[in-house]
N, C-alpha and C. Protein backbone atom coordinates (compact mmCIF):
# COMPACT_ATOMS: atom_id res chain seq x y z
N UNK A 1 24.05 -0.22 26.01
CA UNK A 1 23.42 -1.53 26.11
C UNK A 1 23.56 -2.26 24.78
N UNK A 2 23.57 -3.71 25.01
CA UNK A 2 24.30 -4.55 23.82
C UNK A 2 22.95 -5.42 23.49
N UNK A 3 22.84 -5.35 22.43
CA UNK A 3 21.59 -5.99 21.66
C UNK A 3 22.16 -7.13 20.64
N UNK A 4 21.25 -8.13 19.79
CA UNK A 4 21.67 -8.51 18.79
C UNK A 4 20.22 -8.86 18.27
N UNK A 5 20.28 -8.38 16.65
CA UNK A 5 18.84 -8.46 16.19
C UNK A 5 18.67 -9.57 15.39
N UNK A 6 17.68 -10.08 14.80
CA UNK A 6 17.08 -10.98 14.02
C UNK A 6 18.55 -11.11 12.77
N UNK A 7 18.84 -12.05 12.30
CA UNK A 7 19.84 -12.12 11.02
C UNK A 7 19.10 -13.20 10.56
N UNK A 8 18.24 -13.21 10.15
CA UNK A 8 17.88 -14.25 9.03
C UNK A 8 16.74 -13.51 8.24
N UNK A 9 17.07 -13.00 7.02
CA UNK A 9 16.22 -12.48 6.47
C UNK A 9 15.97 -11.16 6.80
N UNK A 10 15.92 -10.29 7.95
CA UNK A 10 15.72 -9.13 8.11
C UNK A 10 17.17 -8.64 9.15
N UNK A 11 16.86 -7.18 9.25
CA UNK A 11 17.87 -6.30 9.75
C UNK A 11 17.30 -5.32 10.48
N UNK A 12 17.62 -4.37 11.09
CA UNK A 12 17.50 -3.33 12.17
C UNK A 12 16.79 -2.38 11.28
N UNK A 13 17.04 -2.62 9.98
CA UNK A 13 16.06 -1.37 8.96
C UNK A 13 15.18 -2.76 8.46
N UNK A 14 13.80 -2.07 8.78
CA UNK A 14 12.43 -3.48 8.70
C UNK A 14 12.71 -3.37 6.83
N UNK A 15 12.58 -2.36 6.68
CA UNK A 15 12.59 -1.99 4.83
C UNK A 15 13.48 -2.84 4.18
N UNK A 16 14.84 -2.93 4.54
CA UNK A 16 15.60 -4.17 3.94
C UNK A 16 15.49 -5.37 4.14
N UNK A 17 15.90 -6.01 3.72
CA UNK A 17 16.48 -7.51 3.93
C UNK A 17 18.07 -7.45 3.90
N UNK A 18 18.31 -8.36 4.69
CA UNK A 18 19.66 -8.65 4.80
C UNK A 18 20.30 -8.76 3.45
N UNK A 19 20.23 -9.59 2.60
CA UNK A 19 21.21 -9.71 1.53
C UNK A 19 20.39 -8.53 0.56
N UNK A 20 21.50 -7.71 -0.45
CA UNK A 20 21.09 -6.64 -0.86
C UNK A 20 21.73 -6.78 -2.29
N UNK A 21 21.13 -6.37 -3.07
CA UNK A 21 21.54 -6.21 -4.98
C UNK A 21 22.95 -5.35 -4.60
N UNK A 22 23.34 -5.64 -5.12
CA UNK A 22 24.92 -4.86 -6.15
C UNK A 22 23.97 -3.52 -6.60
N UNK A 23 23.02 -3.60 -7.72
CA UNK A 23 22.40 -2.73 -8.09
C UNK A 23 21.73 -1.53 -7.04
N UNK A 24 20.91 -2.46 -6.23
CA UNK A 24 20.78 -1.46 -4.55
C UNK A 24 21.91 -0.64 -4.31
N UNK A 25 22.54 -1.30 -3.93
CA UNK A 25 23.78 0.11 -3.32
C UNK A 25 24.50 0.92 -4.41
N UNK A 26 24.26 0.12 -5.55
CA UNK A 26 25.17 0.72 -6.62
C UNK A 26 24.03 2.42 -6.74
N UNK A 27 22.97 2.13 -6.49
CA UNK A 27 22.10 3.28 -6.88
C UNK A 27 22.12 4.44 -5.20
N UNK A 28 21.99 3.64 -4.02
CA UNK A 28 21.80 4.44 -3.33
C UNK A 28 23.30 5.05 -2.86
N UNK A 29 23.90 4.73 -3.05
CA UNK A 29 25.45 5.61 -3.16
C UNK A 29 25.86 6.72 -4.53
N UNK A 30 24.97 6.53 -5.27
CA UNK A 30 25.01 7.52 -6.71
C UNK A 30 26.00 7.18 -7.00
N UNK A 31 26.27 5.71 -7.83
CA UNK A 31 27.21 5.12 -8.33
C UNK A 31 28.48 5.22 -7.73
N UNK A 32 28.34 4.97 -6.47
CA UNK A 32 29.71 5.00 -5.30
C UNK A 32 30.50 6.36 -5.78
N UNK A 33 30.14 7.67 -5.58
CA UNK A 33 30.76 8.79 -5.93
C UNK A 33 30.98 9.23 -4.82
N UNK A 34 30.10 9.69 -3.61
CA UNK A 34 30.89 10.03 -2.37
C UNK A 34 31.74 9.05 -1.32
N UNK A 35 33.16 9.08 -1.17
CA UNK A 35 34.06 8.24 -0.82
C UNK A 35 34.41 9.23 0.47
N UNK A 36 34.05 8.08 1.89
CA UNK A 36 34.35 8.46 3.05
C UNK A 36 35.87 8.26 3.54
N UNK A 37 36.06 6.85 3.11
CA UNK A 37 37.89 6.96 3.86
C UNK A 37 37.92 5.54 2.90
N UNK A 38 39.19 5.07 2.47
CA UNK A 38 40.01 3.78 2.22
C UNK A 38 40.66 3.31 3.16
N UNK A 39 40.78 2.09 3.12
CA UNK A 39 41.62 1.17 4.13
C UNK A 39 42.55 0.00 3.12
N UNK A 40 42.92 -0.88 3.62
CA UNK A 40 43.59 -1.68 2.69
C UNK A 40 42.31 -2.68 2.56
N UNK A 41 41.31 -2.99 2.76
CA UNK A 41 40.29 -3.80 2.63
C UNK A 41 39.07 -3.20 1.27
N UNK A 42 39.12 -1.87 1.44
CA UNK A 42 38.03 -1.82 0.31
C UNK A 42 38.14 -0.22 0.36
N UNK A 43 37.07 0.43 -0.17
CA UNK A 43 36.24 1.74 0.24
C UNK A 43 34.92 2.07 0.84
N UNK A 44 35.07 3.04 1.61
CA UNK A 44 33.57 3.41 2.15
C UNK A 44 33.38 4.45 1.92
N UNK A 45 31.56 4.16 1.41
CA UNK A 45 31.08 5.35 0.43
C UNK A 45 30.26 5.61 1.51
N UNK A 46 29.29 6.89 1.37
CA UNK A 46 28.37 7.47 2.24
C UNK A 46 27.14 7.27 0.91
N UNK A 47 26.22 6.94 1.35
CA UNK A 47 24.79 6.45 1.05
C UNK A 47 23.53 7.07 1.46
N UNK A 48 22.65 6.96 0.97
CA UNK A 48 21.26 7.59 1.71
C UNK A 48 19.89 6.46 1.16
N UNK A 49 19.36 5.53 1.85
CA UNK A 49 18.27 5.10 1.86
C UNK A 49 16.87 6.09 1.38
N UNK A 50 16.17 5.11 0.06
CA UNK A 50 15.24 5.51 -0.51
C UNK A 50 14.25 6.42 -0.16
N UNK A 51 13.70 5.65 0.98
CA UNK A 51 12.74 5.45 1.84
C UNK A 51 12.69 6.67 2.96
N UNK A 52 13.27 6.33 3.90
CA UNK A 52 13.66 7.10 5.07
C UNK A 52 14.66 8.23 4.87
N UNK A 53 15.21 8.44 3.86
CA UNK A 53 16.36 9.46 3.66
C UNK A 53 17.51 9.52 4.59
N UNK A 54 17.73 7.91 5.29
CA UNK A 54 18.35 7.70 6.34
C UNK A 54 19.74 7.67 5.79
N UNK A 55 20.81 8.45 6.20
CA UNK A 55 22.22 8.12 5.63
C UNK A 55 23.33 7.34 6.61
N UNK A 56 23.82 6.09 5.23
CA UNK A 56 24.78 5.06 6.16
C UNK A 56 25.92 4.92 5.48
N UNK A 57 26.67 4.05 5.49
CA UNK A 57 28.15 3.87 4.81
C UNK A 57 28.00 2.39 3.76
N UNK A 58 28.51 2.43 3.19
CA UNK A 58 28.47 0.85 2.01
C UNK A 58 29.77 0.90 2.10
N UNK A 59 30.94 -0.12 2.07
CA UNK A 59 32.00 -0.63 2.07
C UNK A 59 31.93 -1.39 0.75
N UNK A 60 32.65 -1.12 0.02
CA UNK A 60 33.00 -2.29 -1.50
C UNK A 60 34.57 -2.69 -1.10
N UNK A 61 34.39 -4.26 -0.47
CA UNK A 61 35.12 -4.86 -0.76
C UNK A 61 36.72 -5.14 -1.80
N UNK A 62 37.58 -5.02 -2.09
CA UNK A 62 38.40 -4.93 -3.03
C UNK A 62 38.41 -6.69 -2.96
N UNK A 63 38.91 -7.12 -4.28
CA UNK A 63 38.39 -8.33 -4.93
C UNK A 63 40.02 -9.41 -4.03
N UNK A 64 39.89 -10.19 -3.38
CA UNK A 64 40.89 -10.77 -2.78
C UNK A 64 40.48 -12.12 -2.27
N UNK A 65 41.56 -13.08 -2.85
CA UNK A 65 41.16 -14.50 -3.02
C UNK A 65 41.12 -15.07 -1.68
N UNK A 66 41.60 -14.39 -0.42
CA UNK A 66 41.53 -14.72 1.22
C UNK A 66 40.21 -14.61 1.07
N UNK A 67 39.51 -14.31 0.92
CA UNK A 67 37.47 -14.14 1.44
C UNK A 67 37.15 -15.33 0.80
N UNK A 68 36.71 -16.66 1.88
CA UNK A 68 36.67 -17.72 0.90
C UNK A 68 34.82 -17.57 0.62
N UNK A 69 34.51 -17.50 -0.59
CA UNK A 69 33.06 -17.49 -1.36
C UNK A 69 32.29 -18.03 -0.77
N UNK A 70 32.79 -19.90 -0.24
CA UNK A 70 31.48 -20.41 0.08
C UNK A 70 31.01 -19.97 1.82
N UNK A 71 32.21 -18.94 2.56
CA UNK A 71 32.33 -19.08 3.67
C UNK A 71 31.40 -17.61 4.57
N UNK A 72 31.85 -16.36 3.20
CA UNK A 72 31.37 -15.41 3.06
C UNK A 72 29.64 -15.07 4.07
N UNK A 73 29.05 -15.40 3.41
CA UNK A 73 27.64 -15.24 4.15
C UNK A 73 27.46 -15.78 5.11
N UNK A 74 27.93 -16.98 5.46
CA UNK A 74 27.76 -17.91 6.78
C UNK A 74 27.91 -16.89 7.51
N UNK A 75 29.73 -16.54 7.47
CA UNK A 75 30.09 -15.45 8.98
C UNK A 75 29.89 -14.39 9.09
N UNK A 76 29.25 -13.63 7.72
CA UNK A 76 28.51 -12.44 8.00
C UNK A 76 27.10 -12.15 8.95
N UNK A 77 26.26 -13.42 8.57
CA UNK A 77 25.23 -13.86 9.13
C UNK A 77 25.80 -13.72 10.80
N UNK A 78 26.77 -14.47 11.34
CA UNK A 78 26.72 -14.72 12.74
C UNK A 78 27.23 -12.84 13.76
N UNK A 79 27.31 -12.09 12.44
CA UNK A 79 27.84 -10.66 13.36
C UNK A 79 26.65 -9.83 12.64
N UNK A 80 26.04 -9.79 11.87
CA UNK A 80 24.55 -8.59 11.13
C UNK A 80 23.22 -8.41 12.16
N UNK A 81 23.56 -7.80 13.04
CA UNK A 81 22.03 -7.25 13.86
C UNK A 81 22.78 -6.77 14.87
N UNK A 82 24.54 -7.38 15.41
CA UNK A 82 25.25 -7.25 16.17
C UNK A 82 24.98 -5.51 16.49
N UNK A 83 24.49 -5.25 17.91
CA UNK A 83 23.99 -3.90 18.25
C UNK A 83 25.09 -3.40 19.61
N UNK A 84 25.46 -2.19 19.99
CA UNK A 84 26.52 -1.79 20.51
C UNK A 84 26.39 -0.48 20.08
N UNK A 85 26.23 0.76 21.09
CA UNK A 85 27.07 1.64 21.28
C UNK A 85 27.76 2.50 20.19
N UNK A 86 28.75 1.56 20.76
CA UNK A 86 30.36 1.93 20.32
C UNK A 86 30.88 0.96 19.49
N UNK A 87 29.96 -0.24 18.68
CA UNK A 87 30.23 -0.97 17.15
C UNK A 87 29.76 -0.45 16.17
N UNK A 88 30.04 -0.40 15.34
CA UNK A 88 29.65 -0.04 13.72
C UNK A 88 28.64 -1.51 13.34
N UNK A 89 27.50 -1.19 13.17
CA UNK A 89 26.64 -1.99 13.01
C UNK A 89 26.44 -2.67 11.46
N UNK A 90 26.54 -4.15 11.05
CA UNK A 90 26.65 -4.12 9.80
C UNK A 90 25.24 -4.62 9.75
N UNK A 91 24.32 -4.25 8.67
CA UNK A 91 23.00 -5.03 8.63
C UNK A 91 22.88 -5.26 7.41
N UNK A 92 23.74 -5.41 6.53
CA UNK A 92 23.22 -6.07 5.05
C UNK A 92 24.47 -6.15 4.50
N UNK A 93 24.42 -7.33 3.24
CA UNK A 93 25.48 -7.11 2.72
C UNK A 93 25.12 -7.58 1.07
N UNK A 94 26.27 -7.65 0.17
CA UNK A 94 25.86 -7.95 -0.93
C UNK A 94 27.09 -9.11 -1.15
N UNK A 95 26.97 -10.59 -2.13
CA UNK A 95 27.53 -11.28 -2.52
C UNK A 95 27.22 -11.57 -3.47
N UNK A 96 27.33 -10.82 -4.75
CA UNK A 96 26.93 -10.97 -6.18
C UNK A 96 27.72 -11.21 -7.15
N UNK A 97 27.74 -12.42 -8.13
CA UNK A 97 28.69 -12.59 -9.29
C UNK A 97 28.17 -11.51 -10.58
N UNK A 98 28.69 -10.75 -11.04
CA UNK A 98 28.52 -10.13 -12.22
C UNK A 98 29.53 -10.36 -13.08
N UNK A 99 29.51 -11.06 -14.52
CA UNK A 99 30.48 -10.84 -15.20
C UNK A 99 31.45 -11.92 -14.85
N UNK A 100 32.64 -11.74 -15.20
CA UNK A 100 33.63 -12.26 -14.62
C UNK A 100 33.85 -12.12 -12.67
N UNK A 101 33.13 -11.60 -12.35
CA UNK A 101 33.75 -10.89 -10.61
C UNK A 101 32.61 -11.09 -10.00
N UNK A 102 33.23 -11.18 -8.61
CA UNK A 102 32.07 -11.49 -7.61
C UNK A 102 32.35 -10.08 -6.95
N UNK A 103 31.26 -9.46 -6.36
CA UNK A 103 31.08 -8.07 -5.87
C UNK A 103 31.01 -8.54 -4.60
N UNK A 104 31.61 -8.00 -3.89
CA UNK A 104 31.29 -8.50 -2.01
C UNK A 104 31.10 -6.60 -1.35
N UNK A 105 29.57 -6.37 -0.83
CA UNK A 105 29.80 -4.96 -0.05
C UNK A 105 29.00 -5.03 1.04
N UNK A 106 29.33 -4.27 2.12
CA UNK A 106 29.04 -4.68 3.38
C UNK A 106 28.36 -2.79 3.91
N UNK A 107 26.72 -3.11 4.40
CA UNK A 107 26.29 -2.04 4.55
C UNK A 107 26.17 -1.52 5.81
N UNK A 108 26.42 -0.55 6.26
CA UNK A 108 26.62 -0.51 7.96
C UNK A 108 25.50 0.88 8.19
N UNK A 109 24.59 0.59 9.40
CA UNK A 109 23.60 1.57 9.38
C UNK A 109 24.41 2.82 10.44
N UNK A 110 24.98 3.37 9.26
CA UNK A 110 25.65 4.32 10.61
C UNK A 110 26.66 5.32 9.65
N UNK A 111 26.39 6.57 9.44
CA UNK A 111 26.73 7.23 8.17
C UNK A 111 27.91 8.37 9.38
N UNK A 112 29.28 8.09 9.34
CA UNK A 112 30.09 8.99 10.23
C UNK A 112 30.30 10.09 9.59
N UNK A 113 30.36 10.93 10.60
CA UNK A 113 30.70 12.43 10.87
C UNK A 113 32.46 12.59 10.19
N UNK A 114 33.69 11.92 10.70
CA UNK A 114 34.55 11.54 10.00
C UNK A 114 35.32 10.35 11.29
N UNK A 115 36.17 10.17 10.74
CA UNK A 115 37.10 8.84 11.59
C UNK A 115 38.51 9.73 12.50
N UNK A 116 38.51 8.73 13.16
CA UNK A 116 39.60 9.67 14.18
C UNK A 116 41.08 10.08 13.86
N UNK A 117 41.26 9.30 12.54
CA UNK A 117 42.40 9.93 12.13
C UNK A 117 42.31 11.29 11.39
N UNK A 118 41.32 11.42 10.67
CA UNK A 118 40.75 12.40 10.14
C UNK A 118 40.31 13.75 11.05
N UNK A 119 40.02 13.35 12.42
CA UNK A 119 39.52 14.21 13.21
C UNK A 119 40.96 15.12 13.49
N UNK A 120 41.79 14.22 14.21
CA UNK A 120 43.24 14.63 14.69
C UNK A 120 43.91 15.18 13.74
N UNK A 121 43.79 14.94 12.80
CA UNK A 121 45.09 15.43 12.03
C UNK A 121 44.75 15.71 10.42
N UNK A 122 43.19 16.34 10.43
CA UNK A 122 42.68 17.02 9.52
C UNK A 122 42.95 16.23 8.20
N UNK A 123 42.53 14.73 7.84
CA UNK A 123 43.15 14.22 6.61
C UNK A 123 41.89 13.55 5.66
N UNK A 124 40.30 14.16 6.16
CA UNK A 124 39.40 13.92 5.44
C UNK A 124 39.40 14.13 3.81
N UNK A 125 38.55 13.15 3.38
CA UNK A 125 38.66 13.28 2.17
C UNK A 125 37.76 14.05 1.37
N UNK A 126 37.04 15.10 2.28
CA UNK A 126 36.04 16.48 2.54
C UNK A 126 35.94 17.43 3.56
N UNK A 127 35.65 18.33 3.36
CA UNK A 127 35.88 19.11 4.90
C UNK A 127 34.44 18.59 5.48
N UNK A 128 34.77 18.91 6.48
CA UNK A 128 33.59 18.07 7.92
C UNK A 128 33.33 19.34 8.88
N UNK A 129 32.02 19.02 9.67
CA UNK A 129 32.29 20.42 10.39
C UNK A 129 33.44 20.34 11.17
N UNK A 130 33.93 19.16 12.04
CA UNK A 130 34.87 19.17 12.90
C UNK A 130 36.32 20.29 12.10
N UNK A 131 36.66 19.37 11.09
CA UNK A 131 38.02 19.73 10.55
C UNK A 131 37.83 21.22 9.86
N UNK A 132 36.37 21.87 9.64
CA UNK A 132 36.65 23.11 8.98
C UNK A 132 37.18 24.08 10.17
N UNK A 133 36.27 23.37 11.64
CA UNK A 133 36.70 24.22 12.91
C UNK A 133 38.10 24.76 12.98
N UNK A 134 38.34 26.07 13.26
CA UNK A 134 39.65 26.38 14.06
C UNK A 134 40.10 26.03 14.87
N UNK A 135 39.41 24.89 16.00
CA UNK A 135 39.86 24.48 17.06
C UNK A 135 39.53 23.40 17.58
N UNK A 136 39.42 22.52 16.89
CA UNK A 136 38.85 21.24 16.50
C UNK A 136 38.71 20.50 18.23
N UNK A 137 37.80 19.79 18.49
CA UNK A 137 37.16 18.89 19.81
C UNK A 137 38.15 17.99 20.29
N UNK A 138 39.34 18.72 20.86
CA UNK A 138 40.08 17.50 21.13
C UNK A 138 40.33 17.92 22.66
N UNK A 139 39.39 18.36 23.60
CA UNK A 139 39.75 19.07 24.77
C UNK A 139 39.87 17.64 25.55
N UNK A 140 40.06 17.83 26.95
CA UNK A 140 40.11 16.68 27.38
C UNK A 140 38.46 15.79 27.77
N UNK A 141 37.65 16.41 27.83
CA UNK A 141 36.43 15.93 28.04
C UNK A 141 36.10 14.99 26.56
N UNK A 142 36.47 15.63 25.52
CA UNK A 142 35.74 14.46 24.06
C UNK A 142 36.91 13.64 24.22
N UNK A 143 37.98 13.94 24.66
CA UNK A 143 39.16 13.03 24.19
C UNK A 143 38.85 11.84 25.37
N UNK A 144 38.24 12.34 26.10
CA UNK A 144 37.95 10.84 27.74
C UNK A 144 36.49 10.30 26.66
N UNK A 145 36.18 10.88 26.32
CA UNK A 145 35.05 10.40 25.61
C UNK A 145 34.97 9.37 24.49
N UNK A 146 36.43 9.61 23.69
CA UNK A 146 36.49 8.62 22.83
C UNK A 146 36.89 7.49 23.34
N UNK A 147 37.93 7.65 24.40
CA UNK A 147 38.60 6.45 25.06
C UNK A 147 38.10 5.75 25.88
N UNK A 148 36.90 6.14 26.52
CA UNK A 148 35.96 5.42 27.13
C UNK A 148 35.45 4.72 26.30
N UNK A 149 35.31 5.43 25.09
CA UNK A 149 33.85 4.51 24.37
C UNK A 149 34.83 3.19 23.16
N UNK A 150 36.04 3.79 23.31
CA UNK A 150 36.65 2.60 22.61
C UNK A 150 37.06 1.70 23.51
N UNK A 151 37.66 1.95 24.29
CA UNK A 151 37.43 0.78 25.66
C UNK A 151 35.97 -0.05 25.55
N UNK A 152 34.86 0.41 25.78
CA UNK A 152 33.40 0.10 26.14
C UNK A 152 33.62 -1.14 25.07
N UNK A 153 33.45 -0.62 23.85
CA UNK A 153 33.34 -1.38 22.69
C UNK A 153 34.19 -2.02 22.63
N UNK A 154 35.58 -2.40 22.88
CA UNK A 154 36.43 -3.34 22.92
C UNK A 154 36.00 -4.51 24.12
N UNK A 155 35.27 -4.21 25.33
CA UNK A 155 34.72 -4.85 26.68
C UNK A 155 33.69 -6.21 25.59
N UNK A 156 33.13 -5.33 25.27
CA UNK A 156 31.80 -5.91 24.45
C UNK A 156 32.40 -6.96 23.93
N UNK A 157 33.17 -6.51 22.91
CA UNK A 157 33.97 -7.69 21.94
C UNK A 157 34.35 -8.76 21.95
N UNK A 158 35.30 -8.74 23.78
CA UNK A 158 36.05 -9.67 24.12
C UNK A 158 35.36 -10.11 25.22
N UNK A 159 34.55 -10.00 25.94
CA UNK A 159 33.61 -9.97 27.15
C UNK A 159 32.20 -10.06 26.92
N UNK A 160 31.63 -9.92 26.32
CA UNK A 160 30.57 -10.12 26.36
C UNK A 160 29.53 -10.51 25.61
N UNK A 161 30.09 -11.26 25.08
CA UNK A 161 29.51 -11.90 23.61
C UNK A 161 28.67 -13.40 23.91
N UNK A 162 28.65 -14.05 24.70
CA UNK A 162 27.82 -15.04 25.31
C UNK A 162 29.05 -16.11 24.76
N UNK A 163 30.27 -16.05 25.25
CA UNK A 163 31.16 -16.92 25.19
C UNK A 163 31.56 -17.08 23.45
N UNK A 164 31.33 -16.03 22.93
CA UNK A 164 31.76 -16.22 21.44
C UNK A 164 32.59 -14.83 21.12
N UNK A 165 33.62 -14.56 21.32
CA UNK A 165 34.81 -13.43 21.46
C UNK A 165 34.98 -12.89 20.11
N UNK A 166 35.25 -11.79 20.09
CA UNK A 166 35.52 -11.52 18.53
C UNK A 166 36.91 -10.42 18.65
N UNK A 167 37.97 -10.88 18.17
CA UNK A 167 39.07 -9.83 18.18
C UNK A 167 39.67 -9.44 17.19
N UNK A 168 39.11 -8.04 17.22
CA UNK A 168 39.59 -7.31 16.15
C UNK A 168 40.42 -7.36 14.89
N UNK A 169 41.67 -7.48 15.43
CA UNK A 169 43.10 -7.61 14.91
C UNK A 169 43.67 -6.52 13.90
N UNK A 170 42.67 -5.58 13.66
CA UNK A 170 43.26 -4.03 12.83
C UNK A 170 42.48 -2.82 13.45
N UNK A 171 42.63 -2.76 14.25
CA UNK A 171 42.11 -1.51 15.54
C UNK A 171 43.33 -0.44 15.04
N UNK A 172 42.89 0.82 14.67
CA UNK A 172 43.52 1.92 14.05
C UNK A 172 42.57 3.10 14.11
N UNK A 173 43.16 4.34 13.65
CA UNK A 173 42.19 5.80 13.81
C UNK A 173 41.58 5.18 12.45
N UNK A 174 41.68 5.01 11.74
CA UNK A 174 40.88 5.29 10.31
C UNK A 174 39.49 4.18 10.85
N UNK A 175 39.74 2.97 11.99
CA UNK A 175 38.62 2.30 12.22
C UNK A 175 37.85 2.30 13.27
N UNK A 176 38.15 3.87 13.91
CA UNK A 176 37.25 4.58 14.71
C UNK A 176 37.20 5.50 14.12
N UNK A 177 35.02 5.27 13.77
CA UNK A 177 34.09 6.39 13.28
C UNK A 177 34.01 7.25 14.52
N UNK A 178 33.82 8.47 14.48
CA UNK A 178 33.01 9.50 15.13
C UNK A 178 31.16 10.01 14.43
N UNK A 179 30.36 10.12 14.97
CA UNK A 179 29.29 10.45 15.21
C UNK A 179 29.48 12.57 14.95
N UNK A 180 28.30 12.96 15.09
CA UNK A 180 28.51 14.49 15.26
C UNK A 180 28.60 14.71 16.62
N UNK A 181 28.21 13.58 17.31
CA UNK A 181 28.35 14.08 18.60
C UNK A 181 29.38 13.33 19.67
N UNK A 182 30.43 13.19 18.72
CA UNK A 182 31.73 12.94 18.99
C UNK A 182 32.14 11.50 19.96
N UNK A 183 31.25 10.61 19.08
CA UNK A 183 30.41 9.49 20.10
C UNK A 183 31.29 8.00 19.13
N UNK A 184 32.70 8.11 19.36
CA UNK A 184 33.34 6.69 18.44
C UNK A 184 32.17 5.26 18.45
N UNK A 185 32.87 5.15 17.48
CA UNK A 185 32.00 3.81 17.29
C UNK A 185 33.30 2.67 16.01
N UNK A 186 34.09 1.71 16.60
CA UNK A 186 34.97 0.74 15.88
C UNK A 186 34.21 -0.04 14.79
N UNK A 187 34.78 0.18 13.99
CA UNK A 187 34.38 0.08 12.26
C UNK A 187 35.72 -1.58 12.02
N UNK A 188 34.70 -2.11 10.96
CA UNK A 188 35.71 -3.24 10.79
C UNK A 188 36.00 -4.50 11.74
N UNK A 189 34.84 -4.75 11.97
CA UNK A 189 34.71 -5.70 13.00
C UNK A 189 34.54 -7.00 12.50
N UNK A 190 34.12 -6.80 11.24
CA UNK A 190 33.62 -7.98 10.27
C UNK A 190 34.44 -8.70 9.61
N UNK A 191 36.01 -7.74 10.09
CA UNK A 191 37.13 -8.64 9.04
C UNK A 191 37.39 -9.85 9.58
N UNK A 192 37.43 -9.86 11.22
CA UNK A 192 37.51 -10.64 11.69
C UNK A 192 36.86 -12.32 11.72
N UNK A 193 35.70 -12.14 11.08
CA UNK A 193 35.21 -13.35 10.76
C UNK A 193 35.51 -13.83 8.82
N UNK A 194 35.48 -12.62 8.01
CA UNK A 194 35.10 -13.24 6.65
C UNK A 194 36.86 -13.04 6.33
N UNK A 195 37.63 -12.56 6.85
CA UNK A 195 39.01 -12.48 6.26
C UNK A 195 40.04 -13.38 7.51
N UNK A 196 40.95 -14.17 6.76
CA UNK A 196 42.06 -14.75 8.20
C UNK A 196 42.55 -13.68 8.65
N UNK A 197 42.57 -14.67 10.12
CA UNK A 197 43.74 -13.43 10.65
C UNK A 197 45.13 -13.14 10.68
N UNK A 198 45.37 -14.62 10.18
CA UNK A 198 46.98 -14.00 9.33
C UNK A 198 46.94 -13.16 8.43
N UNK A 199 46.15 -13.32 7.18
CA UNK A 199 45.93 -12.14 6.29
C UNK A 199 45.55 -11.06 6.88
N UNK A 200 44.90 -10.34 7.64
CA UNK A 200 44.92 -9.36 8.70
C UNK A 200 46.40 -8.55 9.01
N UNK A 201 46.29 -9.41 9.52
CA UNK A 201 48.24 -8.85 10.13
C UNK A 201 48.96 -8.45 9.20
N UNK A 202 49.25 -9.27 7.93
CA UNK A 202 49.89 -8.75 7.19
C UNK A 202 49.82 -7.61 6.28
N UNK A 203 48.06 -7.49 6.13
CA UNK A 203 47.75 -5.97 5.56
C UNK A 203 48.13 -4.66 6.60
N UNK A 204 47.72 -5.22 7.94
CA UNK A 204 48.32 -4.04 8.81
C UNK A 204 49.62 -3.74 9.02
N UNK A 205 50.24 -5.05 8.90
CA UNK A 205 51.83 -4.11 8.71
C UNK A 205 52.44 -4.06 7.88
């Protein structure tokens, strides 16, 4: 079932607020030291909230003059509460000038097990329980499982958004998370609004 929560000022975690310090994540990631996967867009670190000891992912942005500044928060705003299944949920983000540089990181309440390229073909950047397995979950029951649920979540995307579509345009294993309970969920949904989609394309190929 497809939800969308409050984006003005709050998020799906009552404890935050939507826009978040540089310093916030810089601390609850332990100075971005655990690194979940890279993409050509940034890195994602694994995190753990103060409070709740709840663990999620922080994305740091890599610094690229396509993200236009003043445009940034607007279209983050119109996808942050965005609830789904089978989406990677973003509920906070950070847009901070420090220094010479503007910091852009995007916090997603949803801390994966590993990503499906990682699952298949053992290329984590830690061992996981899946990949330490000898015989890793790829029978045909999880494998209908992922493809259902990336289907589901693609339905959502393009279907069911109350006439406001959102398409992907870098759908890949590294941007399907897995859960422990082998439950995908499409990561990177957000490029689609704060990055073009010509620039898109061209990082993917």
């Amino acid at each position: 079932m497809a939800t969308r929560g409050e984006t003005e000022g709050s998020s799906s975690s009552p404890e935050l607020s939507t826009k978040l310090s540089f310093e916030f994540l810089e601390d609850i990631t332990n100075n971005f030291s655990q690194i979940f996967c890279e993409d050509s867009y940034g890195t994602v670190y694994k995190g753990t909230l103060p409070d709740s000891n709840k663990e999620i992912a922080v994305k740091k942005l890599k610094q690229k003059e396509e993200i236009a500044p003043d445009n940034f928060e607007n279209q983050l705003q119109s996808i942050v509460g965005l609830k789904h299944e089978n989406i990677v949920e973003v509920f906070g983000f950070c847009n901070e000038t420090l220094q010479n540089s503007t910091e852009r990181l995007l916090c997603y309440g949803f801390s994966p097990s590993e990503n499906l390229e990682q699952h298949l073909f053992d290329t984590g950047t830690e061992e996981t329980e899946h990949s330490s397995s000898t015989e890793p979950s790829t029978n045909w029951d999880t494998c209908f499982k992922i493809i259902k649920g990336i289907c589901q979540g693609l339905l959502f995307l393009h279907k069911q958004l109350d006439n406001n579509p959102i398409t992907h345009m870098d759908l890949n294993l590294k941007n399907i998370w897995l859960d422990k309970a082998m439950v995908p969920k499409i990561a990177n949904v957000e490029l689609s609004k704060i990055i073009s989609q010509e620039q898109i394309r061209k990082e993917s190929w």
